[in-house]
N, C-alpha and C. Protein backbone atom coordinates (compact mmCIF):
# COMPACT_ATOMS: atom_id res chain seq x y z
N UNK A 1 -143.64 19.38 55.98
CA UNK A 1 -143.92 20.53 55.15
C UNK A 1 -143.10 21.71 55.63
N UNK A 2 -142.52 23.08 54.73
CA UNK A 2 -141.73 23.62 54.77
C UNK A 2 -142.69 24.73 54.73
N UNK A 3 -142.82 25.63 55.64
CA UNK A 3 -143.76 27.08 56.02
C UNK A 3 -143.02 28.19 56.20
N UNK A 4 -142.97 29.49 55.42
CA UNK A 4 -142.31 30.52 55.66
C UNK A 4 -143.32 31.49 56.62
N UNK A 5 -142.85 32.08 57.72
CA UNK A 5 -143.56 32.72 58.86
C UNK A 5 -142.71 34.03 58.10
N UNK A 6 -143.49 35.03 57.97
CA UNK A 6 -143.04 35.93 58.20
C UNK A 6 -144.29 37.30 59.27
N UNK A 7 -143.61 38.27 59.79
CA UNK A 7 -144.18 38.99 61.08
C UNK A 7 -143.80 40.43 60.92
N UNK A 8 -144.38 41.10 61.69
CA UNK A 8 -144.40 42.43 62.00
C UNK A 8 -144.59 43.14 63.22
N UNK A 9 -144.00 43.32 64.11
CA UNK A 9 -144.37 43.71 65.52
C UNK A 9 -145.12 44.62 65.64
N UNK A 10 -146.21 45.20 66.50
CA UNK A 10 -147.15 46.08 66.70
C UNK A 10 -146.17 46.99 67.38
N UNK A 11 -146.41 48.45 66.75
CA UNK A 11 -145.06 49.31 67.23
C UNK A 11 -145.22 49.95 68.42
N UNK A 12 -146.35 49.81 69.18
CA UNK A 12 -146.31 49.97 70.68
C UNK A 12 -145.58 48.79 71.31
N UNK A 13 -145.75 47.51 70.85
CA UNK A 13 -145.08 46.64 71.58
C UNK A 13 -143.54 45.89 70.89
N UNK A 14 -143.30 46.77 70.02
CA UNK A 14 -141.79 46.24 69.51
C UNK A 14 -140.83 46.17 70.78
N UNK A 15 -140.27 47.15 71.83
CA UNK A 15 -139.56 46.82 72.67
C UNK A 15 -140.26 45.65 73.84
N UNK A 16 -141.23 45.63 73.89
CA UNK A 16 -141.32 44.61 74.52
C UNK A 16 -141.14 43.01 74.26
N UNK A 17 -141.68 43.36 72.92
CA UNK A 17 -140.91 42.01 72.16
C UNK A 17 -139.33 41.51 72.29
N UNK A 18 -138.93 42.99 71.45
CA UNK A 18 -137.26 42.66 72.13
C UNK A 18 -136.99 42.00 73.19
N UNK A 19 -137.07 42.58 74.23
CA UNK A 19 -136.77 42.15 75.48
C UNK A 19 -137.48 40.74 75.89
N UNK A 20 -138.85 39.99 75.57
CA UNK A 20 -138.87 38.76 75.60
C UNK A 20 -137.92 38.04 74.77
N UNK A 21 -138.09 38.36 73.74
CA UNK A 21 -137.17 37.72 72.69
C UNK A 21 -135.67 37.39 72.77
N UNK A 22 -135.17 38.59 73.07
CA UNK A 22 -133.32 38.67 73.70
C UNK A 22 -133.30 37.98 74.71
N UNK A 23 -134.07 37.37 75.59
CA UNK A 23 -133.91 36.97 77.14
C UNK A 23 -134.07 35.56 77.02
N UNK A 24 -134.57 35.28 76.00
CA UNK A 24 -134.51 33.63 75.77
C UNK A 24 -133.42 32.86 75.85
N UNK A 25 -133.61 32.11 76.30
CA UNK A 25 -132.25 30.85 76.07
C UNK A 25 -132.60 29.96 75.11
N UNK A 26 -131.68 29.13 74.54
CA UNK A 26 -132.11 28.09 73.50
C UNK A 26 -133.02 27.04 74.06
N UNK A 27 -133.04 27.01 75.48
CA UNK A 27 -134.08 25.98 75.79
C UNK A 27 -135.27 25.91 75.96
N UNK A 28 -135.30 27.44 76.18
CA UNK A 28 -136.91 27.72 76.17
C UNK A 28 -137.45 28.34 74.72
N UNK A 29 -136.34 28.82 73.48
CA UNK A 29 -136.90 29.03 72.33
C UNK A 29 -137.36 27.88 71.69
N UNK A 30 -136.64 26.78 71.85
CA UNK A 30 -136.98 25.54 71.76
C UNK A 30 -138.43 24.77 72.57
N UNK A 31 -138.99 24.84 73.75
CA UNK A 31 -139.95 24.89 74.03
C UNK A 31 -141.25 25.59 73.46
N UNK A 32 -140.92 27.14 72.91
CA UNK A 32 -141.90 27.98 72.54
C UNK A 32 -142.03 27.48 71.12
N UNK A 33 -141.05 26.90 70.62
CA UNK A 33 -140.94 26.23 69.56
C UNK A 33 -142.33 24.95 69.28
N UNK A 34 -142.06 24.29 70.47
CA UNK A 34 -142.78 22.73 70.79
C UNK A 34 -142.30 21.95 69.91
N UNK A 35 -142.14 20.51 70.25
CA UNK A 35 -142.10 19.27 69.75
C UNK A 35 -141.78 18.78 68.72
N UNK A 36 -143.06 19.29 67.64
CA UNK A 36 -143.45 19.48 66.38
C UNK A 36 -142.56 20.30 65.59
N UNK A 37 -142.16 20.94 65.87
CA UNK A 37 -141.54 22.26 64.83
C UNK A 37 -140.13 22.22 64.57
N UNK A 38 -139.58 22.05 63.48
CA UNK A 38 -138.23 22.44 63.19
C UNK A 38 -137.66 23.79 62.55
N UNK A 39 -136.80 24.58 63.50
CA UNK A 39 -136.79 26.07 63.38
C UNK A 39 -135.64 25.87 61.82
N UNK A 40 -135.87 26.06 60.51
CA UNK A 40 -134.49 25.85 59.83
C UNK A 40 -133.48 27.03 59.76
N UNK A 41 -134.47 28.18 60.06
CA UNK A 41 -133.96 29.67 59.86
C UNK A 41 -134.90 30.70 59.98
N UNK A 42 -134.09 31.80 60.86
CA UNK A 42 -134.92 32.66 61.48
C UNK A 42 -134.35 34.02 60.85
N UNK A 43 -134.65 35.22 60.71
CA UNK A 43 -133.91 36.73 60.12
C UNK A 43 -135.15 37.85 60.71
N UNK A 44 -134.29 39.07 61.32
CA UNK A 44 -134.60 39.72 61.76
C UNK A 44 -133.96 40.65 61.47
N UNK A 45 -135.55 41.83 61.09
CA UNK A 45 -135.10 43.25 60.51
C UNK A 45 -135.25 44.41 61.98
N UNK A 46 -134.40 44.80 62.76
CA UNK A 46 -134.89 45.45 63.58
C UNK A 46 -135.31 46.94 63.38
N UNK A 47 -134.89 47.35 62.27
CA UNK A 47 -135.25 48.28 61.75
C UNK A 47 -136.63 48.74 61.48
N UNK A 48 -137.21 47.78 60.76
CA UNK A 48 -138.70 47.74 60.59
C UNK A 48 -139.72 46.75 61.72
N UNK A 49 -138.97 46.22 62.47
CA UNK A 49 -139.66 45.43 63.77
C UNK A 49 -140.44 44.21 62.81
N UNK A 50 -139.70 43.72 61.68
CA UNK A 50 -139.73 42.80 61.24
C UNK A 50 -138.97 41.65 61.43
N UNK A 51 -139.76 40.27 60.36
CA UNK A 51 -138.94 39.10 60.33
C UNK A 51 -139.54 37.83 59.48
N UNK A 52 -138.87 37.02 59.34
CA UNK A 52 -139.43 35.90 58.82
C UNK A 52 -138.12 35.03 59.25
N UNK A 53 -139.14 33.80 59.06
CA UNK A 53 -138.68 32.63 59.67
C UNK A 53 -139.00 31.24 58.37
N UNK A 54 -138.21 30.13 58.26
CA UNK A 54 -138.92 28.99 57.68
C UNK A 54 -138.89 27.84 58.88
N UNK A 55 -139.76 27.31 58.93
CA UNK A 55 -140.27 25.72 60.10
C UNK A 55 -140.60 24.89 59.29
N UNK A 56 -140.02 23.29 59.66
CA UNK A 56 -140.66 22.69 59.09
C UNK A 56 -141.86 21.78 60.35
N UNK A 57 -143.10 21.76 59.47
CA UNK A 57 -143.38 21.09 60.57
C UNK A 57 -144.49 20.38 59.74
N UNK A 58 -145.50 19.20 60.28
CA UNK A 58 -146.45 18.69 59.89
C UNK A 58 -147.88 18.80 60.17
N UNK A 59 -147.97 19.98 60.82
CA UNK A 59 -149.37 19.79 61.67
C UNK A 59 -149.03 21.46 61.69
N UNK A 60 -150.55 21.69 61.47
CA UNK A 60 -151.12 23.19 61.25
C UNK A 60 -151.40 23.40 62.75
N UNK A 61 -151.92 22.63 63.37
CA UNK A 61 -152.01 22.84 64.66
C UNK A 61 -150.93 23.78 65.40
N UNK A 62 -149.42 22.99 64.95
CA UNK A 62 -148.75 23.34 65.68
C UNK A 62 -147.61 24.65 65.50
N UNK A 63 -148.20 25.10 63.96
CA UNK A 63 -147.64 25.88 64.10
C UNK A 63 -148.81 26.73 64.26
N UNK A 64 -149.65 26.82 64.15
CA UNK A 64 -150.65 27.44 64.42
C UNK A 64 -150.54 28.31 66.40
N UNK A 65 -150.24 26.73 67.05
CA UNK A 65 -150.15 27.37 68.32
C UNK A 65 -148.87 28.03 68.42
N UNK A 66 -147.52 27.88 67.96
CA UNK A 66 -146.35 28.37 68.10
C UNK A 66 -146.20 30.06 67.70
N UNK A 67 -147.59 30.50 66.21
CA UNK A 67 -147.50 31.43 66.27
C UNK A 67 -148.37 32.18 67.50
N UNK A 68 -149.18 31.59 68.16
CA UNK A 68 -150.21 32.13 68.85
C UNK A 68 -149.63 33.01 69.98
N UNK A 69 -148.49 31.56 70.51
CA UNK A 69 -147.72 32.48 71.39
C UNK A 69 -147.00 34.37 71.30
N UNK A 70 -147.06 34.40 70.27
CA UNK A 70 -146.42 35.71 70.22
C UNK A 70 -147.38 36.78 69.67
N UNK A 71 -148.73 36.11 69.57
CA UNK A 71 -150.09 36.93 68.99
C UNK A 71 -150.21 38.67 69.93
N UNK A 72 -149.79 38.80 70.89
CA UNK A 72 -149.83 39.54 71.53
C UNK A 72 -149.20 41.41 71.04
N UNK A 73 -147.72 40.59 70.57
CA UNK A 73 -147.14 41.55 69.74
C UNK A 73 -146.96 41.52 68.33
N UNK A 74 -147.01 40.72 67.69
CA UNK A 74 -146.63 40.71 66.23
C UNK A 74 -148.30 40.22 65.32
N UNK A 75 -148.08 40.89 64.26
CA UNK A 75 -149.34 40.29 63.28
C UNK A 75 -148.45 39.87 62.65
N UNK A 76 -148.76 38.11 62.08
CA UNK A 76 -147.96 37.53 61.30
C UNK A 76 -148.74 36.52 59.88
N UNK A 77 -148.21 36.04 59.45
CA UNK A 77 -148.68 35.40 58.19
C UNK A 77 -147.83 34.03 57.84
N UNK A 78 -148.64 32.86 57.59
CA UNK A 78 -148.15 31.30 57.50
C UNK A 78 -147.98 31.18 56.20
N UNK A 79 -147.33 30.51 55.26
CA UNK A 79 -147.36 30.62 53.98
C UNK A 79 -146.72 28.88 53.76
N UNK A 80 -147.31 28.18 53.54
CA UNK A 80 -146.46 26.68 53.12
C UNK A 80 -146.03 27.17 51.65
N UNK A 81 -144.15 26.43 51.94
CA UNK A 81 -143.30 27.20 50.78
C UNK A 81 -142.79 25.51 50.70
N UNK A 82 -141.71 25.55 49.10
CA UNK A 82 -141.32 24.59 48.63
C UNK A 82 -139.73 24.94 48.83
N UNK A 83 -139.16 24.01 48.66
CA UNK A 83 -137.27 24.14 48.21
C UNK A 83 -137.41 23.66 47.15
N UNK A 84 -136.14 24.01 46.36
CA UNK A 84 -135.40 24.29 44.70
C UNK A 84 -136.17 22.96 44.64
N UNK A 85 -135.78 21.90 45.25
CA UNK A 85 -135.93 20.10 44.80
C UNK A 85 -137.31 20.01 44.61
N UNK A 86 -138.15 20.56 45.31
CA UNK A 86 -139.46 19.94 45.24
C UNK A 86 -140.38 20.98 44.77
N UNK A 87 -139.65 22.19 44.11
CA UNK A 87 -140.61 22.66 43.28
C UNK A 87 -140.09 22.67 42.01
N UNK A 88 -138.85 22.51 41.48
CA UNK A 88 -138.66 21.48 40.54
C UNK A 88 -139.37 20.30 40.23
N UNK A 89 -139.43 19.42 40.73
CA UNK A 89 -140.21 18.21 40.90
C UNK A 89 -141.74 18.67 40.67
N UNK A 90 -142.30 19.48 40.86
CA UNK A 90 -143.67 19.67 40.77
C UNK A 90 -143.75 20.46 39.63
N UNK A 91 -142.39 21.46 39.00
CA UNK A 91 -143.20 22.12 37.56
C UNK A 91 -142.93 20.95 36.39
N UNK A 92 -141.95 20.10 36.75
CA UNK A 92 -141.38 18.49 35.77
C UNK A 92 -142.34 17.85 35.78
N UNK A 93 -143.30 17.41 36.89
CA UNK A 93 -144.30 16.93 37.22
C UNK A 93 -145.43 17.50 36.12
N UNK A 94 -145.81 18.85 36.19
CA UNK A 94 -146.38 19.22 35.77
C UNK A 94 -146.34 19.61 33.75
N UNK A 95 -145.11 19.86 33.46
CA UNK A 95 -144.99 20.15 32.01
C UNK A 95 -145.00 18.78 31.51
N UNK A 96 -144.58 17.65 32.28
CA UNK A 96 -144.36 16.24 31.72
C UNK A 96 -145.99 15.52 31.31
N UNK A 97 -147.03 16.25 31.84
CA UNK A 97 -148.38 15.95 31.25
C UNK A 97 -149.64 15.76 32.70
């Protein structure tokens, strides 16, 4: 399943975010990531100490815990989203009866 994350940093803790965030290496974004999760694309507004992200992953669990990790600074929001193919497929699905 395909989940759009999008976030908002708490503006006392936006630079602190930064600075976890910038200091990462791919191996440990990948860890904070876990197992489960495929990052497809990430965008960041630093302007507004925003962002959104899409993951694909199968288990609520896990993104559940992936956002948890960053619960500290950001209030964020999970949204399971479709691509062109498969929401095509579901309004064809749907007008076809």
């Amino acid at each position: 399943m395909l989940f759009m994350v999008k976030w908002e940093l708490y503006p006392d803790k936006k630079m602190d975010a930064f600075a976890a965030f910038g200091q990462m290496t791919a191996e440990e974004d990948a860890a904070d990531l876990g197992p489960d999760i495929t990052l497809v694309g990430r965008w960041h507004d630093f302007a507004s100490g925003s962002g959104a992200a899409i993951i694909e992953c199968d288990s609520a669990e896990a993104v559940s815990s992936w956002v948890y990790n960053w619960s500290e600074v950001i209030s964020s929001t999970v949204t399971p989203v479709l691509d062109d193919e498969s929401a095509r497929a579901v309004i064809k699905a749907k007008l076809a009866g």
